[in-house]
Protein backbone atom coordinates (compact mmCIF):
# COMPACT_ATOMS: atom_id res chain seq x y z
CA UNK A 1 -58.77 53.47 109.54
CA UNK A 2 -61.27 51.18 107.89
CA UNK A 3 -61.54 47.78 109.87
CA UNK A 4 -60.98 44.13 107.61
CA UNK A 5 -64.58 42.06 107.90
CA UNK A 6 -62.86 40.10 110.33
CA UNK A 7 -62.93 42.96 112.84
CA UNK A 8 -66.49 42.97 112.14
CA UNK A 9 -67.98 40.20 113.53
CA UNK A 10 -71.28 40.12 111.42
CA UNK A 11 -74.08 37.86 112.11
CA UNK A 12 -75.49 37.32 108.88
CA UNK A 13 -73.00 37.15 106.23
CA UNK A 14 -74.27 36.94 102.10
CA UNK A 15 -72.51 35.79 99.56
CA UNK A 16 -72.86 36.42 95.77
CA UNK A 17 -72.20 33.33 94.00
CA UNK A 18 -70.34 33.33 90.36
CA UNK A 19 -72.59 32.92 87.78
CA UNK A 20 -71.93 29.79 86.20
CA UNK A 21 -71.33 25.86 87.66
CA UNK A 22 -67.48 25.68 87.29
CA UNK A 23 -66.95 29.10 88.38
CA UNK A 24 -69.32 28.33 91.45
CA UNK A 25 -67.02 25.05 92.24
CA UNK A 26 -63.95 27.32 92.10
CA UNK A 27 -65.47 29.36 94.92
CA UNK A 28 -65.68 26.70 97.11
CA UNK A 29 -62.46 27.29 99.33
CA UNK A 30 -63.41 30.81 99.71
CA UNK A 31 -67.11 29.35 101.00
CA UNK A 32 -64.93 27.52 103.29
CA UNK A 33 -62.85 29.79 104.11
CA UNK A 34 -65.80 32.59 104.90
CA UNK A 35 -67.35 29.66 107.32
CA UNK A 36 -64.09 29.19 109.26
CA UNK A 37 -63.84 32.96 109.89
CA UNK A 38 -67.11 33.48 110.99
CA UNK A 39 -68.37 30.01 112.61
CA UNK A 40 -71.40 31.48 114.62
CA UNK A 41 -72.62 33.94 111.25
CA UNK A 42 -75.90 33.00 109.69
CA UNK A 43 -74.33 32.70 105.85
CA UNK A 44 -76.77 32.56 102.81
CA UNK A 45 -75.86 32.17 99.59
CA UNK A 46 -77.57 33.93 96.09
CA UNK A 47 -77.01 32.13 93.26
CA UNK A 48 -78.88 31.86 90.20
CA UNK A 49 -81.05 28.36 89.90
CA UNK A 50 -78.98 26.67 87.61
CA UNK A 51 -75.94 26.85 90.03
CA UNK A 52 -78.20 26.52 93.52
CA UNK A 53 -77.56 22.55 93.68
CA UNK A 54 -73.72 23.24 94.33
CA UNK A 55 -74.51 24.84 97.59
CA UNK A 56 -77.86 23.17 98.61
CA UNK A 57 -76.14 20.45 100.51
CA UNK A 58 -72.89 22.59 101.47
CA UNK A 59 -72.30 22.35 105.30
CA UNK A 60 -70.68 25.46 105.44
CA UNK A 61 -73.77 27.71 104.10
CA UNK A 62 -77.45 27.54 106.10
CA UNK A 63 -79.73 29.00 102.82
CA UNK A 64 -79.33 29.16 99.48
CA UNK A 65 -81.88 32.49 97.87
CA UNK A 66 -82.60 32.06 94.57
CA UNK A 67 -81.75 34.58 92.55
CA UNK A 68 -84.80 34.34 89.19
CA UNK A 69 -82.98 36.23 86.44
CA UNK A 70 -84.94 35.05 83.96
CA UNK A 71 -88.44 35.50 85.89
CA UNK A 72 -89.70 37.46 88.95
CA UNK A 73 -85.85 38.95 89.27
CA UNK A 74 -86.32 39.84 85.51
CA UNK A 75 -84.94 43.29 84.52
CA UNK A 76 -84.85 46.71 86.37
CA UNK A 77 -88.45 46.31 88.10
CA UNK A 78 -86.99 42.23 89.12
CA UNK A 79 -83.95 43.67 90.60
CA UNK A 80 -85.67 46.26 92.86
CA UNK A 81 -87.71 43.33 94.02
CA UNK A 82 -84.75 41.11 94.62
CA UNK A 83 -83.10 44.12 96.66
CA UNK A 84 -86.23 44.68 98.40
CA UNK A 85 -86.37 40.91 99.20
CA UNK A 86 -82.85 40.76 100.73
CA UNK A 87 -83.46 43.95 102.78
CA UNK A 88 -85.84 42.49 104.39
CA UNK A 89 -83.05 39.49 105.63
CA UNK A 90 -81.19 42.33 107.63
CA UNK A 91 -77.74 41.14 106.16
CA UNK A 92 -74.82 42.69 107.83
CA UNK A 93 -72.18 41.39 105.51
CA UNK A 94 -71.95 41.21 101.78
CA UNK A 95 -69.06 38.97 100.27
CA UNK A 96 -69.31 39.61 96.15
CA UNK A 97 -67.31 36.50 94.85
CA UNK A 98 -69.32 37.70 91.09
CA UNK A 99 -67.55 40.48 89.76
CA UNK A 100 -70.06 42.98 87.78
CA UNK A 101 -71.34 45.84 88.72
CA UNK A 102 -74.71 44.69 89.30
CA UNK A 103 -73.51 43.15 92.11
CA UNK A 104 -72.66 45.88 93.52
CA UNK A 105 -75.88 47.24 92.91
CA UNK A 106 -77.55 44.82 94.51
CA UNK A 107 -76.09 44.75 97.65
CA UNK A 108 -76.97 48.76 98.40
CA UNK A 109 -80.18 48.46 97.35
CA UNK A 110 -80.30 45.92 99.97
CA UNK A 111 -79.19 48.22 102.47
CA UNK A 112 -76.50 45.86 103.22
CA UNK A 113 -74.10 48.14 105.40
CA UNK A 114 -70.84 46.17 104.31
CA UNK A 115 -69.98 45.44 100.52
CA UNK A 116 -66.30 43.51 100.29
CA UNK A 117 -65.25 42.50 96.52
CA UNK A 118 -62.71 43.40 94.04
CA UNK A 119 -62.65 46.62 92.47
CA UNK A 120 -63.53 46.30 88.90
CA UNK A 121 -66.40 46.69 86.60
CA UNK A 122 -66.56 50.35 87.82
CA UNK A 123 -68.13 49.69 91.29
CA UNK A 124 -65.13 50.24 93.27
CA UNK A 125 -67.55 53.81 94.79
CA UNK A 126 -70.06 51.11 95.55
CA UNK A 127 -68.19 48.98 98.09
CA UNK A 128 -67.09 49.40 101.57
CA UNK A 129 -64.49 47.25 101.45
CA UNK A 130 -63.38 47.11 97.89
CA UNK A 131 -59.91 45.26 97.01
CA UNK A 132 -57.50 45.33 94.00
CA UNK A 133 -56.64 42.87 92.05
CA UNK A 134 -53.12 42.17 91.80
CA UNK A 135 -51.03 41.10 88.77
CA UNK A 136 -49.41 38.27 90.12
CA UNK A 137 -53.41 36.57 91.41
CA UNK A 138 -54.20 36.93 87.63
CA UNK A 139 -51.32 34.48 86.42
CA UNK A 140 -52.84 32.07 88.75
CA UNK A 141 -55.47 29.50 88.84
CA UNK A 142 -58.97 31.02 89.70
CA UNK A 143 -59.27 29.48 93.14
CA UNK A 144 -56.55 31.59 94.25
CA UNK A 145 -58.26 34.84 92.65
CA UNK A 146 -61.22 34.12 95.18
CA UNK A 147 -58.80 33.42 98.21
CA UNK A 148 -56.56 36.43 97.58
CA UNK A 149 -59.20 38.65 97.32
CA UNK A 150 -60.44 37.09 101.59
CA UNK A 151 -56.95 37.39 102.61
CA UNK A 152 -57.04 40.97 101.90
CA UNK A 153 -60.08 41.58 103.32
CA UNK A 154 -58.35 40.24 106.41
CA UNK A 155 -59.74 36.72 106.32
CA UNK A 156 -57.06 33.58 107.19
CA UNK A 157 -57.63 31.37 104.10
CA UNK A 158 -58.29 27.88 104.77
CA UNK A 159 -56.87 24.79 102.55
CA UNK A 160 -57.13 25.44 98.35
CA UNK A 161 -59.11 22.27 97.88
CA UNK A 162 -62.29 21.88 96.29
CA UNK A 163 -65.51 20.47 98.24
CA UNK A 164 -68.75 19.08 96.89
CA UNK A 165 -71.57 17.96 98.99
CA UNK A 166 -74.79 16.31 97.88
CA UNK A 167 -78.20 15.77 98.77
CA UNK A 168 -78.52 12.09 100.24
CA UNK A 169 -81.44 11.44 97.90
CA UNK A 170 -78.96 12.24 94.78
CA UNK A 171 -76.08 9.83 96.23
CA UNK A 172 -79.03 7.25 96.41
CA UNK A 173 -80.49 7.98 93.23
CA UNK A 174 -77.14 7.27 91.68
CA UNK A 175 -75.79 4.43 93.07
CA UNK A 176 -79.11 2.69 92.35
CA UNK A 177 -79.10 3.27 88.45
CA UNK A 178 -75.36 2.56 88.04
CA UNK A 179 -76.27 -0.79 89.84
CA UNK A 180 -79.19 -1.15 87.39
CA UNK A 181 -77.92 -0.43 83.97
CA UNK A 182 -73.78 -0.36 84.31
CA UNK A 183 -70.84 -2.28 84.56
CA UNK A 184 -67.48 -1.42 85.51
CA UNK A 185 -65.22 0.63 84.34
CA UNK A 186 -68.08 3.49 83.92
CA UNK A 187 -66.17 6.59 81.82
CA UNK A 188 -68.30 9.72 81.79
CA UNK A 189 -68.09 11.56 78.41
CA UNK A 190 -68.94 15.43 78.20
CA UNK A 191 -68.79 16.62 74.59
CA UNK A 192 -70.67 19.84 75.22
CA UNK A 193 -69.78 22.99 76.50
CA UNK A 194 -72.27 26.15 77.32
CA UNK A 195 -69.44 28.79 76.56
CA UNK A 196 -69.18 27.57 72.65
CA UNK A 197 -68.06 25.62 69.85
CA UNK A 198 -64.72 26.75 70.41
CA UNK A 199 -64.33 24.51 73.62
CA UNK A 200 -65.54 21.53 71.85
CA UNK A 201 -63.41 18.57 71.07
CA UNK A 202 -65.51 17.32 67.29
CA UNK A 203 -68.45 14.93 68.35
CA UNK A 204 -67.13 12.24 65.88
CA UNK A 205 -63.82 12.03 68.08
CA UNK A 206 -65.49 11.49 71.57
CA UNK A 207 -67.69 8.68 69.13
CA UNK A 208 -64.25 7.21 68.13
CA UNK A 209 -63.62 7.33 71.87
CA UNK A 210 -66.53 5.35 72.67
CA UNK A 211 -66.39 2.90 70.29
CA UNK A 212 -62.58 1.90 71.49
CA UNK A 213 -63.49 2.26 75.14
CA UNK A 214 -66.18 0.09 74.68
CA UNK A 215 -64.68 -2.54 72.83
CA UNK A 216 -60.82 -2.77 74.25
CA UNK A 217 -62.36 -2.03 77.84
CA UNK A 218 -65.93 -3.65 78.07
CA UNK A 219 -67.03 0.24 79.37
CA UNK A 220 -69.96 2.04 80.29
CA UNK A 221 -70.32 5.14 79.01
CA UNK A 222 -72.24 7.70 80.23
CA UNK A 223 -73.30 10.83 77.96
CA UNK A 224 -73.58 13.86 80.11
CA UNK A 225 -75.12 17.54 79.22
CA UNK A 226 -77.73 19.68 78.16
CA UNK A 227 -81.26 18.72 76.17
CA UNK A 228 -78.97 21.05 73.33
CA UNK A 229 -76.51 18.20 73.71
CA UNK A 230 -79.12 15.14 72.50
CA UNK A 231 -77.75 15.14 68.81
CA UNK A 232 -74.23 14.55 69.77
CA UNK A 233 -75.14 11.93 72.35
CA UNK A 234 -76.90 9.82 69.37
CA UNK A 235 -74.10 10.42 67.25
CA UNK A 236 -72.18 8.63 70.62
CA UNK A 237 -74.53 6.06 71.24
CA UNK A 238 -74.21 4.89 67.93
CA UNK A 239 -70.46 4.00 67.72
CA UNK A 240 -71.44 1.39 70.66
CA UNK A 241 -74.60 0.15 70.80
CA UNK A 242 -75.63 -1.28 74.34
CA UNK A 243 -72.88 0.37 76.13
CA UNK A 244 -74.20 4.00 76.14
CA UNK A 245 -76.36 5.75 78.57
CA UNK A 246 -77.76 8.90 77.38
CA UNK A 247 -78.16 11.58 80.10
CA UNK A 248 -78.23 14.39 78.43
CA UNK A 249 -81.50 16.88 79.84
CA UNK A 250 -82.92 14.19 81.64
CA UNK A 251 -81.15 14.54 84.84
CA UNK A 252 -81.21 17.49 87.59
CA UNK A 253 -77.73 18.96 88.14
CA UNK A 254 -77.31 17.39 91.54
CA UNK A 255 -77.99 13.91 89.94
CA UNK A 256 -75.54 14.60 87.12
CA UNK A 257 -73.23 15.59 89.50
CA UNK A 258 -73.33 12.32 91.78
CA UNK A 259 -72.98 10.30 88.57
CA UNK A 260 -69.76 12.07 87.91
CA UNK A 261 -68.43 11.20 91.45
CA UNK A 262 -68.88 7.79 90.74
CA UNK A 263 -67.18 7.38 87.52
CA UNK A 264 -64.27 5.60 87.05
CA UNK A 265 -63.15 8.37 84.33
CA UNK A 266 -64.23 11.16 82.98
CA UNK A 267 -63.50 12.81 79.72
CA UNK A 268 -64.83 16.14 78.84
CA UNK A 269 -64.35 19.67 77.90
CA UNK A 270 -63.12 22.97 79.49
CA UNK A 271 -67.14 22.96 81.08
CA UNK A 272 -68.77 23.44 84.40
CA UNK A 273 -68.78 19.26 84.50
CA UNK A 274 -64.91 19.15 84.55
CA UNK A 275 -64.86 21.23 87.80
CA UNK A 276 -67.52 18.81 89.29
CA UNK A 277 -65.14 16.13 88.54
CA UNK A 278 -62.15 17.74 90.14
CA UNK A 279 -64.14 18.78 93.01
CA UNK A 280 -65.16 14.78 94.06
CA UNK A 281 -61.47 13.85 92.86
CA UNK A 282 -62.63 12.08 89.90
CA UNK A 283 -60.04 10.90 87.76
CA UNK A 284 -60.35 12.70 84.37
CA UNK A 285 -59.10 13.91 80.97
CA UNK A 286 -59.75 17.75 80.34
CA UNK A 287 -59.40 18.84 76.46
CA UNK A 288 -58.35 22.30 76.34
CA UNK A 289 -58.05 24.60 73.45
CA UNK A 290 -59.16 27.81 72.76
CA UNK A 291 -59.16 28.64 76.65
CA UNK A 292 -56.65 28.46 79.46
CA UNK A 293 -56.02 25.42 81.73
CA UNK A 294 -53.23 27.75 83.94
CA UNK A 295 -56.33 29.82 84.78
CA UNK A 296 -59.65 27.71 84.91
CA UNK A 297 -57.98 23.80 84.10
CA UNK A 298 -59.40 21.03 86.97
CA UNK A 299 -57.72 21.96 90.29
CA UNK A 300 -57.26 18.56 91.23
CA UNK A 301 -54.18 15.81 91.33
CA UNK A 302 -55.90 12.53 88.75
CA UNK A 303 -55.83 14.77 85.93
CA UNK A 304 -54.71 14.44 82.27
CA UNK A 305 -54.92 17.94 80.31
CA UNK A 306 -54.38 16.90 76.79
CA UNK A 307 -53.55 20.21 74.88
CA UNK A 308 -51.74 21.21 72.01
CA UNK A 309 -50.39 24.72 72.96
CA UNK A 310 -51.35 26.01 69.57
CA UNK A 311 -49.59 29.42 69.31
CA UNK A 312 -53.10 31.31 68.90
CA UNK A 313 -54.08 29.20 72.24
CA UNK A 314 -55.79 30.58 74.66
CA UNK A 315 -57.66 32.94 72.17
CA UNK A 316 -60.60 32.86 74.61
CA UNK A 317 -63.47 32.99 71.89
CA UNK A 318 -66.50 31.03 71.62
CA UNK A 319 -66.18 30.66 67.57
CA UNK A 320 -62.51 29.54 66.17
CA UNK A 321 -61.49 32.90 64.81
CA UNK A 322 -59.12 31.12 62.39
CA UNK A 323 -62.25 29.31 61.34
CA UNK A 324 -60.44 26.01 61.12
CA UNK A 325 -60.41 24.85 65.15
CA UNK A 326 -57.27 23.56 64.73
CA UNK A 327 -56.95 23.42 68.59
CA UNK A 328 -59.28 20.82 68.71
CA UNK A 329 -58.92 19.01 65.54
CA UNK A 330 -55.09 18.37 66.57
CA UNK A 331 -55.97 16.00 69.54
CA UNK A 332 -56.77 12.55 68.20
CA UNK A 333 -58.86 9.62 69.56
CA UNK A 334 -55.16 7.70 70.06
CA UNK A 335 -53.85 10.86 72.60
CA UNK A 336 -57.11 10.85 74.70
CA UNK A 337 -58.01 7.12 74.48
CA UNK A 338 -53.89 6.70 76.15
CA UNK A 339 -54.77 9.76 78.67
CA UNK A 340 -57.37 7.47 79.78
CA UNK A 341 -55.99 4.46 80.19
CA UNK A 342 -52.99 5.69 82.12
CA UNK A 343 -55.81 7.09 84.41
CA UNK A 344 -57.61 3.67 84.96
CA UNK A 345 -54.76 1.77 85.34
CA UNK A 346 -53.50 4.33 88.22
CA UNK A 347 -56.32 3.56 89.99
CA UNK A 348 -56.14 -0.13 89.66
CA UNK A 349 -52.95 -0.27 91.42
């Protein structure tokens, strides 16, 4: 009979990271949960570089590996090197929280004797310790697809709450230019989303937003995202002059996401952000549409999901296939701007 990883006993323990920031804050129990299982394992995480600052300051992980997709990991010849690379770290353990097949790869041509994941993307031959998914994980929220799959493996889960720790010199670096250039209440806005349009509450509404927020409220607002998100922080800015702080592309992840811990509110799309905001217990409105809040919504308790259960919803594209977004264009300013309030008051009493 095959032995669970818990009969195992490694000493050094990786972990395959999800490829994207909210997916990478949904694995965060399961990091825990790995920790408390194996206290005395060395545990390193891979993760690509634009999801590393989730895990730099993590107590429960001692290394985060950088995995360079996009240079000297690049292609066939970059993922040879990569395996070549871990091989060399002796790993007894590998924990696949992604689920492709490359995965998979990766971890044998790292000569990594143990390979525990789900079975899916065809590399169920590839792993050791390979687990099926059931049908009742997938009707639940994603943290519980990560924990299932270490309870089968023989793990004893520990709480479903997320965790976010931070480097010292981002808590610094944010409390010093809130102190600078904001006054209270400070509402974070996030009107992009890297998946697509279809996740995207219009620009003019979160400008409508602004505008009321700043006037009936005396807010801050802070514009968060992407360089590709500039445009639609103007467009922001301009429905309240002097009360918007444009952030988009000009800070690291990791000072982004110590901003967001100190909002009083956020507002934002179904976007790696959101999940940054659940994790530090952030009160905040999540806009869903096109995707589903059952599955990936904030797994947190100061939440207002403001959806309008179209019956297409969750159609799970990036482009409206009905062409019309109705999803989105069905929430108004009114329904969010409320949302909000009820939030801020909350936290007032």
């Amino acid at each position: 009979m095959t032995k669970t990883i818990s009969q195992l006993w490694p000493k050094k323990i990786l972990i395959r990271s999800t490829n994207w920031i909210g997916d990478a804050i949904m694995t965060t129990p399961a990091v825990r949960t790995i920790r408390e299982n194996f206290p005395a394992a060395e545990i390193t995480i891979l993760a690509y570089p634009w999801v590393a600052d989730i895990f730099t300051a993590c107590p429960q992980v001692d290394r985060v590996m950088l995995y360079e997709k996009k240079g000297r990991h690049k292609g066939l010849a970059g993922m040879w090197r990569l395996g070549r690379e871990l091989a060399a770290q002796r790993f007894d353990l590998a924990i696949l929280l992604q689920n492709a097949f490359s995965a998979a790869v990766l971890a044998l041509l790292a000569g990594i004797p143990v390979r525990a994941g789900y079975r899916r993307d065809g590399r169920g031959l590839l792993l050791s310790h390979g687990v099926t998914i059931r049908k009742s994980t997938r009707a639940r929220h994603q943290v519980y697809y990560y924990q299932e799959m270490l309870k089968d493996l023989g793990l004893a889960c520990s709480p479903q709450e997320l965790f976010l720790a931070l480097p010292d010199s981002a808590t610094v670096w944010a409390e010093d230019f809130l102190a600078a250039n904001a006054k209270r209440p400070v509402v974070g806005l996030n009107p992009g989303a890297a998946y697509g349009p279809a996740k995207c509450w219009p620009v003019e509404r979160y400008a409508g937003l602004a505008k009321r927020l700043a006037e009936e409220q005396g807010a801050t607002l802070l514009v968060f995202g992407t360089a590709s998100d500039t445009e639609a922080a103007a467009e922001i800015g301009a429905a309240a002059p002097g009360q918007v702080l444009d952030l988009t592309g000009k800070t690291t992840l990791a000072e982004a996401m110590a901003l967001i811990g100190r909002c009083d509110a956020f507002v934002t799309n179904d976007s790696g952000l959101m999940h940054v905001a659940a994790a530090q217990k952030t009160p905040l409105v999540a806009i869903f549409g096109s995707t589903d809040a059952v599955a990936t919504g904030p797994f947190a308790s100061k939440v207002e999901v403001v959806n309008k259960n179209m019956p297409c919803s969750p159609c799970l594209e990036t482009h409206c296939p009905r062409n019309d977004l109705a999803c989105m264009l069905e929430i108004g300013v009114d329904e969010v701007y409320a949302a909000i309030c009820r939030l801020l008051e909350s936290e007032e009493r």
